[in-house]
Protein backbone atom coordinates (compact mmCIF):
# COMPACT_ATOMS: atom_id res chain seq x y z
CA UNK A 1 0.00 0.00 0.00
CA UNK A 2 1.03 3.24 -1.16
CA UNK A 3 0.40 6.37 1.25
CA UNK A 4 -0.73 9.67 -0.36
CA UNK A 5 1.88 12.65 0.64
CA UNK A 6 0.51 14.84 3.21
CA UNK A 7 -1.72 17.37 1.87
CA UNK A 8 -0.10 21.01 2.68
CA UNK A 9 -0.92 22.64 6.06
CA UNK A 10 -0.82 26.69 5.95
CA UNK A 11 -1.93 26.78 8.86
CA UNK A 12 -3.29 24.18 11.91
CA UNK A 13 -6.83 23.06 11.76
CA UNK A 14 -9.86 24.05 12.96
CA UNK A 15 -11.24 21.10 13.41
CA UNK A 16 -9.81 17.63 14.70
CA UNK A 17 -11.91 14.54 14.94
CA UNK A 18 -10.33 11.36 16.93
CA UNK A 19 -10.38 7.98 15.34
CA UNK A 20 -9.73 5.84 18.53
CA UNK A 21 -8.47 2.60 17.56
CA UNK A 22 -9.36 -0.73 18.72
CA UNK A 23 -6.54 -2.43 20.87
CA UNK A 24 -3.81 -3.21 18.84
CA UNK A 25 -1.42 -6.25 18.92
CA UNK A 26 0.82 -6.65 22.49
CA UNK A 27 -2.02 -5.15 23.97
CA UNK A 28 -4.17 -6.47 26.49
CA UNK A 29 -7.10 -6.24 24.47
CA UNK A 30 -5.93 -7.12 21.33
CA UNK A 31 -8.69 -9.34 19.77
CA UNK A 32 -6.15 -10.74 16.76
CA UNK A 33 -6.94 -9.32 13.57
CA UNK A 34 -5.15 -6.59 12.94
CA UNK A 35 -6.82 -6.26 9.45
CA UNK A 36 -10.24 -5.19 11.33
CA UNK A 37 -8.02 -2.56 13.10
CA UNK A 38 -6.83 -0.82 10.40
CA UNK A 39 -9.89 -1.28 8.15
CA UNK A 40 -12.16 0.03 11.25
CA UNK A 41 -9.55 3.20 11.12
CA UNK A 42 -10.01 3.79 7.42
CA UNK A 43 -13.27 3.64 7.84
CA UNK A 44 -13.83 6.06 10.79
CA UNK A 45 -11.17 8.46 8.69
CA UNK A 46 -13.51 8.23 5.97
CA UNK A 47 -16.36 9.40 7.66
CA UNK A 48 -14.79 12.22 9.21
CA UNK A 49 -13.40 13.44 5.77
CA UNK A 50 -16.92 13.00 4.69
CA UNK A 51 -18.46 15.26 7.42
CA UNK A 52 -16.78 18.19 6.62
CA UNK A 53 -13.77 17.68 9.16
CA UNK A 54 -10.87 19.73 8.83
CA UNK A 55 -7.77 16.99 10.26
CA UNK A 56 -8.11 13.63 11.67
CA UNK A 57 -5.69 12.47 14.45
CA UNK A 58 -5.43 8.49 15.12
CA UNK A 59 -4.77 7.40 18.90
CA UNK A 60 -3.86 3.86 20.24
CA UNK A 61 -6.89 4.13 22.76
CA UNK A 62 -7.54 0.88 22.86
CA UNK A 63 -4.51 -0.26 24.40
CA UNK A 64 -5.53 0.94 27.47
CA UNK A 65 -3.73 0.35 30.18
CA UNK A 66 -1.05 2.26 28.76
CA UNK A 67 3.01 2.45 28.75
CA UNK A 68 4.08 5.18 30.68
CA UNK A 69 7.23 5.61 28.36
CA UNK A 70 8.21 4.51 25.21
CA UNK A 71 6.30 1.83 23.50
CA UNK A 72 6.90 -1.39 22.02
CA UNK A 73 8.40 -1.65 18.31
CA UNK A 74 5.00 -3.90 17.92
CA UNK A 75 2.35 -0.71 18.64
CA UNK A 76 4.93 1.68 16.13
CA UNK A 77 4.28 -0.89 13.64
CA UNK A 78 0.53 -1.45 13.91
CA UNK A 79 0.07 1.95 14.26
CA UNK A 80 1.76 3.05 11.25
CA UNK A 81 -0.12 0.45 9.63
CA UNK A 82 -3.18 2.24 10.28
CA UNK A 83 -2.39 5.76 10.21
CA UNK A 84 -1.25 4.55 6.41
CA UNK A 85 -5.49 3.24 5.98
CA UNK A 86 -6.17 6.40 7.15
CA UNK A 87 -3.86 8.30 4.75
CA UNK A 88 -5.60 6.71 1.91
CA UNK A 89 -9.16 6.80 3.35
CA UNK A 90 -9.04 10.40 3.61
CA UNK A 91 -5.94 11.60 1.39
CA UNK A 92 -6.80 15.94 1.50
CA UNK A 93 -7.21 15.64 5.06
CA UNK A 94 -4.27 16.45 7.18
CA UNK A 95 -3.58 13.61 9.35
CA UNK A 96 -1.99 13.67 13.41
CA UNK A 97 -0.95 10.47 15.72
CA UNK A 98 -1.14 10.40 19.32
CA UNK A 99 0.56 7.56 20.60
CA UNK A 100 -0.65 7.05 24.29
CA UNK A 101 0.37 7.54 27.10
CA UNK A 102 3.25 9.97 25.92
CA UNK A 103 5.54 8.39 23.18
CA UNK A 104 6.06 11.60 21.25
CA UNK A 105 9.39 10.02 19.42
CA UNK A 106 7.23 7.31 18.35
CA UNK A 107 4.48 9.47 17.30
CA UNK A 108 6.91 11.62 15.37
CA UNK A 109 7.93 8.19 13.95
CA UNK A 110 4.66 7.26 12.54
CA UNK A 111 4.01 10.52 11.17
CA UNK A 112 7.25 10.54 9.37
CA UNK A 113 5.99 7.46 7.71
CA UNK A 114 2.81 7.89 6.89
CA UNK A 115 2.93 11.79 6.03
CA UNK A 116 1.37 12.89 9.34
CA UNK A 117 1.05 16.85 9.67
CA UNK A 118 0.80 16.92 13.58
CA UNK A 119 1.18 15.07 17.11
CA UNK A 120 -0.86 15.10 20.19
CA UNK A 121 2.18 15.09 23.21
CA UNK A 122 -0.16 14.50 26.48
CA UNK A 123 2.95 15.92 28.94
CA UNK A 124 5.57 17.90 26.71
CA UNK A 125 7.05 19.66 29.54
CA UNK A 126 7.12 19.47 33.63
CA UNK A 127 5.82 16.20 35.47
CA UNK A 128 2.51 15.07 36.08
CA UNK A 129 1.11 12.12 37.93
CA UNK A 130 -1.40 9.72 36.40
CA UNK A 131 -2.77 6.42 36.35
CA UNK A 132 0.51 5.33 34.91
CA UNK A 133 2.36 6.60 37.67
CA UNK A 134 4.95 9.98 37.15
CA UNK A 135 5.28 11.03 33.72
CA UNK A 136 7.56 13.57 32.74
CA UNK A 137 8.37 16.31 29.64
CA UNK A 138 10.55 15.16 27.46
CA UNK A 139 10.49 18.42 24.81
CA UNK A 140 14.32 18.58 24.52
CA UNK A 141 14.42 15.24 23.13
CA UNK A 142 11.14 15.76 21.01
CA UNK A 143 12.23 18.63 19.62
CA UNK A 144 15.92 17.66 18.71
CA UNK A 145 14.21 14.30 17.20
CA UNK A 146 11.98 16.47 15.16
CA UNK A 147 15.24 18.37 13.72
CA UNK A 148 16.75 14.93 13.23
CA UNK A 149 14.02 13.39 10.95
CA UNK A 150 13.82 16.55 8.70
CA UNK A 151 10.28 16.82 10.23
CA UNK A 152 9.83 20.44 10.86
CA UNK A 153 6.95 20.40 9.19
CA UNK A 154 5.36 18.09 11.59
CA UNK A 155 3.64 20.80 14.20
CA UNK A 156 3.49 19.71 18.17
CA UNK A 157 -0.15 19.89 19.70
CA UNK A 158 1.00 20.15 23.41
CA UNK A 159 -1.42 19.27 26.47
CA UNK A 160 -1.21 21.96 29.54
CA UNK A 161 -2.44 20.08 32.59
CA UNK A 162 -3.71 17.30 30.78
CA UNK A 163 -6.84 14.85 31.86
CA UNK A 164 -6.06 11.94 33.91
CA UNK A 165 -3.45 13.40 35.85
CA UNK A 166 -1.97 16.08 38.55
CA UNK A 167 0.46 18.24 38.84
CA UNK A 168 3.71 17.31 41.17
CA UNK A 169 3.58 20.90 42.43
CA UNK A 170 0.56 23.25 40.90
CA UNK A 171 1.92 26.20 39.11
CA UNK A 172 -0.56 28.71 38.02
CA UNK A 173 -2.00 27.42 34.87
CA UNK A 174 -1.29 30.78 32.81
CA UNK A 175 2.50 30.10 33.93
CA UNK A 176 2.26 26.00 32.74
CA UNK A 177 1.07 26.99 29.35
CA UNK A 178 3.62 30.08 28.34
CA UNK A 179 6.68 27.54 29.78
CA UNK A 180 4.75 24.98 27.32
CA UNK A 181 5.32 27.42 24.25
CA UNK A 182 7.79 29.67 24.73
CA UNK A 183 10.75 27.16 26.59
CA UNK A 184 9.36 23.91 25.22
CA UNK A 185 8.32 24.91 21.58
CA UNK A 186 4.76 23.48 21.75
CA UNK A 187 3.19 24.66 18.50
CA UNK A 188 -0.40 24.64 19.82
CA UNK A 189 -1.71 24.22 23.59
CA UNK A 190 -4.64 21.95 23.90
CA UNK A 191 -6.91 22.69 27.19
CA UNK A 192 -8.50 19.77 28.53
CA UNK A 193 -10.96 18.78 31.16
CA UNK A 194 -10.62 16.21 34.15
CA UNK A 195 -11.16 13.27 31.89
CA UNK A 196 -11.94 11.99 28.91
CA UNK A 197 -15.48 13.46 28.00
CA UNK A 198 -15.27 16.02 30.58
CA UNK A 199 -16.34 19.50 29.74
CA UNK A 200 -13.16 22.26 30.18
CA UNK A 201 -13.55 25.02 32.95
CA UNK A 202 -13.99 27.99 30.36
CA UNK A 203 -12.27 30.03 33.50
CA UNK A 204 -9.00 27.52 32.10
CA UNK A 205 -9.41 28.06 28.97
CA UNK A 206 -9.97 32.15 29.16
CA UNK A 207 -6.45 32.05 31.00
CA UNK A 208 -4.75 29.88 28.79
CA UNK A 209 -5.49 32.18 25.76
CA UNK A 210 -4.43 34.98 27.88
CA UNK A 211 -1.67 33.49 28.47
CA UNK A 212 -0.17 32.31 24.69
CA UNK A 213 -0.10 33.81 21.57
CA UNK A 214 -0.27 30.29 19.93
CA UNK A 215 -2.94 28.52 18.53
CA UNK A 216 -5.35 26.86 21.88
CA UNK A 217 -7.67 24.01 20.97
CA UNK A 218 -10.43 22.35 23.26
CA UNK A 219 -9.64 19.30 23.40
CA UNK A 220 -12.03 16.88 25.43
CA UNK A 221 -15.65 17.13 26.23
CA UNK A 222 -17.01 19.25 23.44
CA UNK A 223 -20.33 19.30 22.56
CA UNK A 224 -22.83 21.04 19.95
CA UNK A 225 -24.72 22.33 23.37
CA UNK A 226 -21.09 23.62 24.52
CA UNK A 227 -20.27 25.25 20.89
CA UNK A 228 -20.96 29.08 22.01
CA UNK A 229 -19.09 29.53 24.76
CA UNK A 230 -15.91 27.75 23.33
CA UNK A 231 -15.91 29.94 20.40
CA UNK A 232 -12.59 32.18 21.62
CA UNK A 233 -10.33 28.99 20.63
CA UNK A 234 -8.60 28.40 17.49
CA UNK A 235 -9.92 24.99 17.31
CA UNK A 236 -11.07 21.79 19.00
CA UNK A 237 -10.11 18.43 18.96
CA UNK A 238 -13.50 16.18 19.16
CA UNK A 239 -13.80 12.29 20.07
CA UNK A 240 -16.08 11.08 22.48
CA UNK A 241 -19.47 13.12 21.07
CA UNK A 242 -18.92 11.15 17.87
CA UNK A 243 -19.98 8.11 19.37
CA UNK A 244 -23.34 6.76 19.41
CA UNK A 245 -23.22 6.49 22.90
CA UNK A 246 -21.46 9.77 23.27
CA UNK A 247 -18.61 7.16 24.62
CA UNK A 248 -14.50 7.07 23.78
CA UNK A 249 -13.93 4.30 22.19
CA UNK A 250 -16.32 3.11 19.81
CA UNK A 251 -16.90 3.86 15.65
CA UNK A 252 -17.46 7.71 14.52
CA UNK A 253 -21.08 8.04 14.05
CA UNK A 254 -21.50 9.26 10.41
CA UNK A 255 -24.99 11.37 10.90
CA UNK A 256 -23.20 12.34 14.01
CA UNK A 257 -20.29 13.63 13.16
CA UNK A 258 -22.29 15.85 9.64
CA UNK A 259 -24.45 17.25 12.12
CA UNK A 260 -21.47 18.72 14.24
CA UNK A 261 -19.76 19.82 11.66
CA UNK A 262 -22.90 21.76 10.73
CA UNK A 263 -23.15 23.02 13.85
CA UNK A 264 -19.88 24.27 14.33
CA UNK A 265 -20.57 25.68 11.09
CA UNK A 266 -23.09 27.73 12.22
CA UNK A 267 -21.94 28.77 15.39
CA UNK A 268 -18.96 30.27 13.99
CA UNK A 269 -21.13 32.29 11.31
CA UNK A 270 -23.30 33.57 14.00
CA UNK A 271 -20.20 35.35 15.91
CA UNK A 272 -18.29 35.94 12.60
């Protein structure tokens, strides 16, 4: 299978929709046919492209519960396999990898291979504790990797505080999210809430944009109800409300995802 090259990206997208894929091989999970995994992906890409989504980003969510570090060759090579289906599922669409917990070499990886435009990095700087016990920044060696693999042109969606997890020693949030752009190169800031599917505290996200002059995404528990009142941020990165049963972890709804699109749509013409 031949991958399509990565459409051009001017600028980041406005609009992100999560393919979450099933658990893939190593995994506890894994059911054994890693053909339904990467067909399920395509699929799920396709219907986002279809909706009127602006980017799709592929996550091993399934593999739950995850590495803390680096990841097994295994997961770089399934994943790759379907970031490729999604590639040619939806070739204008530019295409991210998040490869859970926090395996932003790997990531970087993948997208290298399959002509990713972005990354999701959960912690890119500081330390944060979370079910996977400590976790901490590695942006030094993300962003001298980047340099290494002639991937500049791969952009870094950074977490600030992200879900799941706590802060060794809280900082003011405002304070987390500059140190996020301006000493660890983050190329975006993605505000999330407590967990996955939980709604941000717009009194987070007001002092996150206050705070950075890059790009600031929503990036868990958006909904068409929640639309207004997340208008201020460049984008948002949308999973869970996809669902059928408004769950992570299942296939992208295809009326579903249309009829967000069509409301984010109109939400942005009203305030235009």
């Amino acid at each position: 299978m031949t991958a399509p090259s990565a459409p051009p990206l001017a600028a980041l997208p406005s609009l992100v929709g999560v393919v979450h894929l099933r658990a893939l091989p190593g995994s506890p999970r894994y059911a054994g046919d890693m053909s339904a995994v990467a067909a399920a992906c395509g699929r799920d890409a396709e219907v986002l492209a279809d909706a009127g989504f602006d980017a799709v980003v592929v996550e091993n969510y399934g593999d739950a519960p995850f590495e803390p570090g680096s990841v097994a060759p295994v997961t770089i090579a399934a994943m790759t396999r379907c970031a490729l289906a999604a590639r040619v599922a939806a070739p204008m669409l530019p295409l991210g990898i998040n490869v859970l917990r926090n395996d932003a070499e790997a990531a970087l990886a993948v997208a290298v291979a399959a002509g990713g435009s972005f990354v999701r990095v959960n912690v890119h700087v500081g330390a944060r504790l979370t079910d996977q016990g400590l976790i901490s920044g590695a942006a030094h060696r993300t962003l001298r990797s980047r340099r290494a693999l002639g991937a500049s042109h791969v952009r870094l969606l950074c977490d600030v505080d992200v879900k799941h997890s706590a802060p060794l020693a809280p900082r003011p949030l405002g304070e987390e999210a500059h140190d996020l752009v301006d000493r660890g190169g983050a190329d975006a800031v993605l505000v999330t809430g407590s967990g996955t599917g939980r709604e941000v505290a717009l009194r987070d996200l007001d002092e996150v944009l206050r705070a950075v002059s890059a790009p600031v995404y929503v990036a868990s528990g958006v909904t068409e109800a929640a639309l207004p009142s997340l208008r201020r941020a460049h984008g948002l990165i949308v999973g869970s409300c996809l669902r059928a049963d408004g769950r992570a972890g299942g296939p992208v709804d295809a009326s579903l995802a249309r009829r967000f699109v069509q409301a984010w749509h109109a939400m942005r013409a009203a305030y235009a």
